[in-house]
Protein backbone atom coordinates (compact mmCIF):
# COMPACT_ATOMS: atom_id res chain seq x y z
CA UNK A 1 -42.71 -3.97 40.55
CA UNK A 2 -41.47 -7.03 42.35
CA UNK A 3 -40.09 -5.12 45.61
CA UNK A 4 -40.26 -7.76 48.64
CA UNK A 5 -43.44 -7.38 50.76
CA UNK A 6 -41.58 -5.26 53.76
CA UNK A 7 -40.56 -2.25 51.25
CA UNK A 8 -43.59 -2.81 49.78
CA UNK A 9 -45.49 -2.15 52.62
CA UNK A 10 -43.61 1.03 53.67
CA UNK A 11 -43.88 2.25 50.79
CA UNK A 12 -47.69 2.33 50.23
CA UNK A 13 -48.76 3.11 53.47
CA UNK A 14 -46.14 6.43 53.46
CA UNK A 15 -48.32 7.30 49.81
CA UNK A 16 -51.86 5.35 50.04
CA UNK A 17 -54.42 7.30 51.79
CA UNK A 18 -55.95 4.62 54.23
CA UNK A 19 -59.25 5.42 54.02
CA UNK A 20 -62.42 3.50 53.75
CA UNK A 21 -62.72 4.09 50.68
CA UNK A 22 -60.37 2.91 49.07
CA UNK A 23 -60.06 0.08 46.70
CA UNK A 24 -56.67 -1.38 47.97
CA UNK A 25 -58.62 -1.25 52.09
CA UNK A 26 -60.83 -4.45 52.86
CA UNK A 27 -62.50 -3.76 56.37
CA UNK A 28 -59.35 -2.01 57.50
CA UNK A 29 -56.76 -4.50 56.37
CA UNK A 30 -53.92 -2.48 55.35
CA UNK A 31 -51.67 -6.14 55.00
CA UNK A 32 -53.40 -6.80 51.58
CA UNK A 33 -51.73 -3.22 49.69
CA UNK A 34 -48.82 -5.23 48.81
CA UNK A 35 -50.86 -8.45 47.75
CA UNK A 36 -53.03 -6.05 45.61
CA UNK A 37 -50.29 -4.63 43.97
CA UNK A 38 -48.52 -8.22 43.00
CA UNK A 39 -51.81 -9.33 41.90
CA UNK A 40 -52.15 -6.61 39.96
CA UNK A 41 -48.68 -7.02 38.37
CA UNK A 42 -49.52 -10.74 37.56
CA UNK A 43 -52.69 -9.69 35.63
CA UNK A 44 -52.29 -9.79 31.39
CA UNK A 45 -52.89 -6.27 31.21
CA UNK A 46 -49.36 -5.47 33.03
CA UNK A 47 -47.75 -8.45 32.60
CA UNK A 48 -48.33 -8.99 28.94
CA UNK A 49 -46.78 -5.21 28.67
CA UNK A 50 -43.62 -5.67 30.80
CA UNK A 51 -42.68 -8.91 28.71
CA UNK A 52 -43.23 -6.28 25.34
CA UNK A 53 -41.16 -3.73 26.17
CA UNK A 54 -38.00 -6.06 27.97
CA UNK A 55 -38.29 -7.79 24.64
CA UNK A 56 -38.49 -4.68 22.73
CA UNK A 57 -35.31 -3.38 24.40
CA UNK A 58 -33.19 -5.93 24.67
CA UNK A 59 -33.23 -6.49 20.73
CA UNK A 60 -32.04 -2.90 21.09
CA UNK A 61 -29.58 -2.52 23.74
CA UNK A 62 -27.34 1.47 23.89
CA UNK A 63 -24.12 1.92 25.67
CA UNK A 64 -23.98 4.86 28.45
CA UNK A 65 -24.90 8.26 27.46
CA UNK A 66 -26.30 6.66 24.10
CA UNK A 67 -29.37 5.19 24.81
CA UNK A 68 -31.59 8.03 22.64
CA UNK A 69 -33.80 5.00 21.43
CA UNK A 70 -33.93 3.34 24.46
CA UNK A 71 -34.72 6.80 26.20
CA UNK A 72 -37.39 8.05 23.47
CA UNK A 73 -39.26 4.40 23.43
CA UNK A 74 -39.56 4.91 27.24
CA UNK A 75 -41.19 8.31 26.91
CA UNK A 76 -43.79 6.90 24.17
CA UNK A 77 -44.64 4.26 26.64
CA UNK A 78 -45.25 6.91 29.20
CA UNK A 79 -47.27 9.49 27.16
CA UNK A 80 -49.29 5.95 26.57
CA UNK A 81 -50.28 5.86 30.28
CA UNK A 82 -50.39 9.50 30.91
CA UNK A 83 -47.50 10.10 33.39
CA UNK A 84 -45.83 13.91 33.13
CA UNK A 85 -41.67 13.39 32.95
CA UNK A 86 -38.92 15.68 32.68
CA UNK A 87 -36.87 14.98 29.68
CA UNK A 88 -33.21 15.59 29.04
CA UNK A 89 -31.83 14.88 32.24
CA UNK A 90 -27.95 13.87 32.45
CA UNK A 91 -28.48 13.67 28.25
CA UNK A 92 -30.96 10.85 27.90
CA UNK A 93 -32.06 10.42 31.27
CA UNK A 94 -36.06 10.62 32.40
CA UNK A 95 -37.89 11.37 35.68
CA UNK A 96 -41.39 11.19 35.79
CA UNK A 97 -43.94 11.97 38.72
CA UNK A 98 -47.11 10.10 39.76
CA UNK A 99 -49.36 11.96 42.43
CA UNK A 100 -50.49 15.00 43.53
CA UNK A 101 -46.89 16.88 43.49
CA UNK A 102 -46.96 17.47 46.75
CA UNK A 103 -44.98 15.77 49.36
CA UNK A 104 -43.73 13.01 50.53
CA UNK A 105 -41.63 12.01 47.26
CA UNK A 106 -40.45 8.57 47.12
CA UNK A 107 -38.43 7.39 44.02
CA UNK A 108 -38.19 4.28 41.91
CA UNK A 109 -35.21 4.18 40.08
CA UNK A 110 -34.39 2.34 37.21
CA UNK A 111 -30.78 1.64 34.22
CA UNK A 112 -31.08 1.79 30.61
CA UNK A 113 -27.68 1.24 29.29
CA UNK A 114 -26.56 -2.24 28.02
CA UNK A 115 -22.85 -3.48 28.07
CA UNK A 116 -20.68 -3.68 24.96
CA UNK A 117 -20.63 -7.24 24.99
CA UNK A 118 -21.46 -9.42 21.47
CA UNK A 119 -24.51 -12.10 22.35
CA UNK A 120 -24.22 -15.42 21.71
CA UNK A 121 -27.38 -16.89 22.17
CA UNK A 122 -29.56 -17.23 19.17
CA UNK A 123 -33.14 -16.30 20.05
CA UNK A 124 -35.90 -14.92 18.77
CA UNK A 125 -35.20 -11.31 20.64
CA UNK A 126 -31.28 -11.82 20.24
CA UNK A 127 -29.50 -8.06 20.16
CA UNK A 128 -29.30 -6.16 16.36
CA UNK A 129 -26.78 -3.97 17.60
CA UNK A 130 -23.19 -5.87 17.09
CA UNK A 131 -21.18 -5.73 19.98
CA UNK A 132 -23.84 -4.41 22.57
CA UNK A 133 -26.27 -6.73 24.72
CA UNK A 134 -28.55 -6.43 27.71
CA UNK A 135 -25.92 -8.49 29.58
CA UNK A 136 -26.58 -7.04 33.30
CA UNK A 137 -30.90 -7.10 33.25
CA UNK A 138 -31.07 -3.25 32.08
CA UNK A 139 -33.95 -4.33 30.20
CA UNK A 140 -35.84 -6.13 32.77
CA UNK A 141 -35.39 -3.11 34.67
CA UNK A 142 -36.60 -0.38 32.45
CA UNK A 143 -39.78 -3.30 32.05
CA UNK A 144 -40.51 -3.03 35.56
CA UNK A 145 -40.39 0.67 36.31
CA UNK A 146 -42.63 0.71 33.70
CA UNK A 147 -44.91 -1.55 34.85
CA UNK A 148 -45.07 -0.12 38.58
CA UNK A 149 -45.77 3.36 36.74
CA UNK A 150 -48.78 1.70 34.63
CA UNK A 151 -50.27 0.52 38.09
CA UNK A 152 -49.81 3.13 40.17
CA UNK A 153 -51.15 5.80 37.00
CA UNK A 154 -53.90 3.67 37.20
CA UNK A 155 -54.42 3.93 41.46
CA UNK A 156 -53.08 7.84 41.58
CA UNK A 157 -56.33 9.03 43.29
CA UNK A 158 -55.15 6.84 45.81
CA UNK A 159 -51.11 8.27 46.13
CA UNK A 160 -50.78 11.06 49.06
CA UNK A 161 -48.10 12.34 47.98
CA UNK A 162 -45.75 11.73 45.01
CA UNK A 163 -43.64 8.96 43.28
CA UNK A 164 -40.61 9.95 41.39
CA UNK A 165 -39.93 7.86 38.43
CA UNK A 166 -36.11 7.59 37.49
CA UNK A 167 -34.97 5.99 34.68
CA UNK A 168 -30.98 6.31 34.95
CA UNK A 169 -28.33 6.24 32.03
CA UNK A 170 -25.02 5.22 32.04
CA UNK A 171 -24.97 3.18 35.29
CA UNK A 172 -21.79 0.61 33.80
CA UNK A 173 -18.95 2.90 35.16
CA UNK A 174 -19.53 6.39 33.03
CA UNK A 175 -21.15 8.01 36.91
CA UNK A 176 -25.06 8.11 35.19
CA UNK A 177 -26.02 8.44 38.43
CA UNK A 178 -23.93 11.24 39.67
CA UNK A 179 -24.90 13.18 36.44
CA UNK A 180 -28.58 12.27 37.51
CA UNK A 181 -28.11 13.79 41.40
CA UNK A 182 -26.20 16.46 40.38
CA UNK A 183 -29.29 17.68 37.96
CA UNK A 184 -31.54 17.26 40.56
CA UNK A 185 -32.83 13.99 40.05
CA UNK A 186 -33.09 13.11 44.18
CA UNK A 187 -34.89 17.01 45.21
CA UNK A 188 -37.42 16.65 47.71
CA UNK A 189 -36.79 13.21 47.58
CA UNK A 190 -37.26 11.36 50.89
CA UNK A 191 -36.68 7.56 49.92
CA UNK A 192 -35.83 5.66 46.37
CA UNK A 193 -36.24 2.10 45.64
CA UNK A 194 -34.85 -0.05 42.92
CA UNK A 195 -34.10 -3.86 42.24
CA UNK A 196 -31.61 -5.64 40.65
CA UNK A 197 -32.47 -8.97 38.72
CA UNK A 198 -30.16 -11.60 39.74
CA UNK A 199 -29.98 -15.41 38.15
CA UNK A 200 -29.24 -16.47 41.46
CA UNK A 201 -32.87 -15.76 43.46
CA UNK A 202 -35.04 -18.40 42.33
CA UNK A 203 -37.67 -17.79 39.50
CA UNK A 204 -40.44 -16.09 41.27
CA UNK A 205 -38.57 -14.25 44.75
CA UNK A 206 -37.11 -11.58 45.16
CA UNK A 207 -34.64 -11.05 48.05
CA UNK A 208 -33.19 -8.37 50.37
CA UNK A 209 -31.61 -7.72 54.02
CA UNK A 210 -30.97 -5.04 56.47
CA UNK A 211 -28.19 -2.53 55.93
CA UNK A 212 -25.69 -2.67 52.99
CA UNK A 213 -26.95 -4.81 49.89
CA UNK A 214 -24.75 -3.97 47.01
CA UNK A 215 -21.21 -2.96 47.31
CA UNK A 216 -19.44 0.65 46.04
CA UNK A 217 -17.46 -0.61 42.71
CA UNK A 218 -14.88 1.23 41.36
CA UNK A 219 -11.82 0.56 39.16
CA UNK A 220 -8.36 1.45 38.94
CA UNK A 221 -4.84 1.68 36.26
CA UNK A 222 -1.82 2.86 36.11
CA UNK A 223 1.12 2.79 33.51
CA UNK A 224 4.63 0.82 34.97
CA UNK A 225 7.61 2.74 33.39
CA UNK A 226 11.03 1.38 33.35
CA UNK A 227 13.42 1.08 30.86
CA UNK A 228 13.25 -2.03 28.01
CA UNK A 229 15.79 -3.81 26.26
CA UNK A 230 16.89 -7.37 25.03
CA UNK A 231 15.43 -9.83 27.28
CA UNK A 232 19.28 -11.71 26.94
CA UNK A 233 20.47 -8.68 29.44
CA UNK A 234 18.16 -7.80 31.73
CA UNK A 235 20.93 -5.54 33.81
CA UNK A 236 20.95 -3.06 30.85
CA UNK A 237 17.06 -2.63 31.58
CA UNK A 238 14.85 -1.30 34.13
CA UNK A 239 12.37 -4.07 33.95
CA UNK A 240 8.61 -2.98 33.82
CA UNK A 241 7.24 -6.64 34.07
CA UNK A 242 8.65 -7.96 37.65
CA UNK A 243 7.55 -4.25 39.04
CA UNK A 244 4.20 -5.02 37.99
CA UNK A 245 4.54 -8.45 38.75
CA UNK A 246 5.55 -7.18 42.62
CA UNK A 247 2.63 -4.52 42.56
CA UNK A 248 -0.27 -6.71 41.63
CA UNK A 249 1.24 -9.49 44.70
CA UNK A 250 1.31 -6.79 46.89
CA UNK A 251 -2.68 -5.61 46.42
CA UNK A 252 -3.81 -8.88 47.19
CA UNK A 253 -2.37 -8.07 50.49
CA UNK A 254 -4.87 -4.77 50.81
CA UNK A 255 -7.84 -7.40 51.47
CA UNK A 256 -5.74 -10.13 53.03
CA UNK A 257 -3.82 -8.96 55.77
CA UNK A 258 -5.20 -5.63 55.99
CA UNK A 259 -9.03 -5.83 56.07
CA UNK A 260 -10.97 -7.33 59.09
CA UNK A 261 -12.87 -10.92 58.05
CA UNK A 262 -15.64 -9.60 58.91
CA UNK A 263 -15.78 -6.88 56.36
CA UNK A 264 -16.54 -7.50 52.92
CA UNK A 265 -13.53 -6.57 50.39
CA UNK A 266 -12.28 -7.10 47.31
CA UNK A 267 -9.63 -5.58 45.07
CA UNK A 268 -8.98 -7.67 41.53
CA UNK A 269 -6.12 -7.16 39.05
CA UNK A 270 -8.06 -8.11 35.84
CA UNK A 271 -5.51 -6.83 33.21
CA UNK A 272 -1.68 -6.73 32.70
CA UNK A 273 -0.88 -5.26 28.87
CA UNK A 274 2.33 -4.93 28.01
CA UNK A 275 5.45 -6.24 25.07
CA UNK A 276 4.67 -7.96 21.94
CA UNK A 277 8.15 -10.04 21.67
CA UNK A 278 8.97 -13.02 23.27
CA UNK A 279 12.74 -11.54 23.70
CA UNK A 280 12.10 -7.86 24.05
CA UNK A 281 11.50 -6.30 27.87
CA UNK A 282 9.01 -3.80 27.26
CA UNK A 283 9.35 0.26 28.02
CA UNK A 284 5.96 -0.05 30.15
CA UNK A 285 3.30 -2.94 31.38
CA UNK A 286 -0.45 -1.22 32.00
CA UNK A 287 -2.47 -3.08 34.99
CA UNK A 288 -5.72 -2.24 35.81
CA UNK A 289 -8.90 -4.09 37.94
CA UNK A 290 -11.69 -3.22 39.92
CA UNK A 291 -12.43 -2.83 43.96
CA UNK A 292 -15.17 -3.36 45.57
CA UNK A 293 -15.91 -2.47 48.95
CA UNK A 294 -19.15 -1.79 51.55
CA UNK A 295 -17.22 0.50 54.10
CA UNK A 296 -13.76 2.34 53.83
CA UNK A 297 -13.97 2.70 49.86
CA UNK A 298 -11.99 5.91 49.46
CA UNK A 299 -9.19 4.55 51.88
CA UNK A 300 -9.08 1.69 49.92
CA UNK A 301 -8.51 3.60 46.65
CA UNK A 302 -5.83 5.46 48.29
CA UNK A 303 -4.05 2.02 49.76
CA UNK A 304 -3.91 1.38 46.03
CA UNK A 305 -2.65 4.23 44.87
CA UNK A 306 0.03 3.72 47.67
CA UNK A 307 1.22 0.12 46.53
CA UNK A 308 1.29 1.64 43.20
């Protein structure tokens, strides 16, 4: 699994037993775990498998809380290498264990769920399922958890301790995740890992920093009732549109004038529904949108529900 040589690192040396006898030790050189491991995941044997399976699931892609194929092929491929799981977790979730069961458990987590979005490109792996595609790399994740679980099955005499295998569902907005924790998907566990593929690293790197990496998301709507009418008297009306029209100015102002610089913010108005006459002012106009924030998330959610 293509985790950046630091995390790498940690990682094996909290689980490896540094012995001198083992395989992934040359005359007490602890530095080459990680370069074993990459090697390793270079070789035909792994890398000929990972390309299989993203292929395999990406013709196939499942919405949240659907992926049963997605969840079931995943299984298969880990009865193939021998790795125990527990199986339904949050519906069509998996978590599977490498090690001696014992602590310290460290996770590697994993999305299956695709996004209902209709692909365009024609290839030879394009998505069967009409309106659903691997848009977001779900499939090149499931490929790689995968592919860390085939190496490290194959080096668990080597593992003190354990390595939790999570493979999550519904991660675009339906709270897979919470469902996962809340079944005890994170017990005993000390530290998870996981990586997100991204067109913007280069073919080849992977990237990461200290602190916060990926930003809380949530989303927001709300329903503008006023009072519609012909557009030719707008005094006999309680007009929906210029409310909304003031409410989605005034968020803007949540991350402009109320957020420092330095701290990362956003809050996006990505839909105003409302009217289907060019003459008629509308009973109601629906807005909705997304934040996103590192720090402060639920105060932000409630500055929006106080402009609203």
């Amino acid at each position: 699994m293509a985790l950046n040589n630091f995390l790498t690192f940690q990682l094996l040396l909290l689980l490896l037993r540094v012995s001198s006898e083992s395989p992934w030790i040359v005359a007490g050189d602890v530095s080459r775990i990680p370069i074993n491991f990459l090697e390793l995941a270079k070789s035909p044997e792994v890398f000929d498998s990972m390309v299989r399976i993203r292929r395999k699931i990406h013709e196939n892609p499942e919405l949240g809380y659907e992926e049963f194929e997605t969840s079931k092929f995943i299984r298969s491929e880990l009865d193939l290498i021998g790795v125990k799981y527990r199986f339904p977790v949050a519906i069509t979730g998996i978590i599977g264990y490498i090690g001696t069961g014992e602590p310290p458990f460290v996770a590697l987590r994993a999305d299956m769920d695709a996004l209902p979005i209709q692909e365009a490109v024609e290839w030879e792996h394009k998505s069967k399922n009409p309106g659903k595609m691997h848009a977001c790399g779900h499939d090149g994740h499931v490929a790689m958890l995968l592919g860390a679980a085939k190496i490290l099955q194959q080096h668990r005499q080597h593992l003190q301790g354990t390595v939790v295998l999570i493979f999550q569902p519904a991660e675009e907005g339906l709270s897979g995740a919470k469902m996962m924790r809340e079944e005890g998907a994170l017990k005993n566990v000390e530290a998870i890992f996981g990586i997100h593929l991204s067109p913007r690293t280069p073919f080849g790197k992977a990237a990461s920093l200290a602190g916060s990496f990926m930003a809380g998301a949530g989303a927001f709507e709300a329903v503008i009732t006023g009072k519609g009418g012909h557009a030719a008297i707008p005094q006999h009306t309680i007009d929906p549109v210029v409310a909304a029209s003031s409410i989605v100015l005034s968020l803007q102002h949540l991350v402009s004038r109320e957020t420092d610089p330095s701290d990362s913010k956003v809050v996006t108005v990505t839909k105003v529904n409302g009217g289907n006459a060019f003459n008629v002012i509308p009973d109601s106009i629906t807005i909705g949108g997304t934040l996103r924030a590192f720090t402060g998330f639920t105060q932000l959610q409630e500055r929006i529900k106080e402009v609203i």
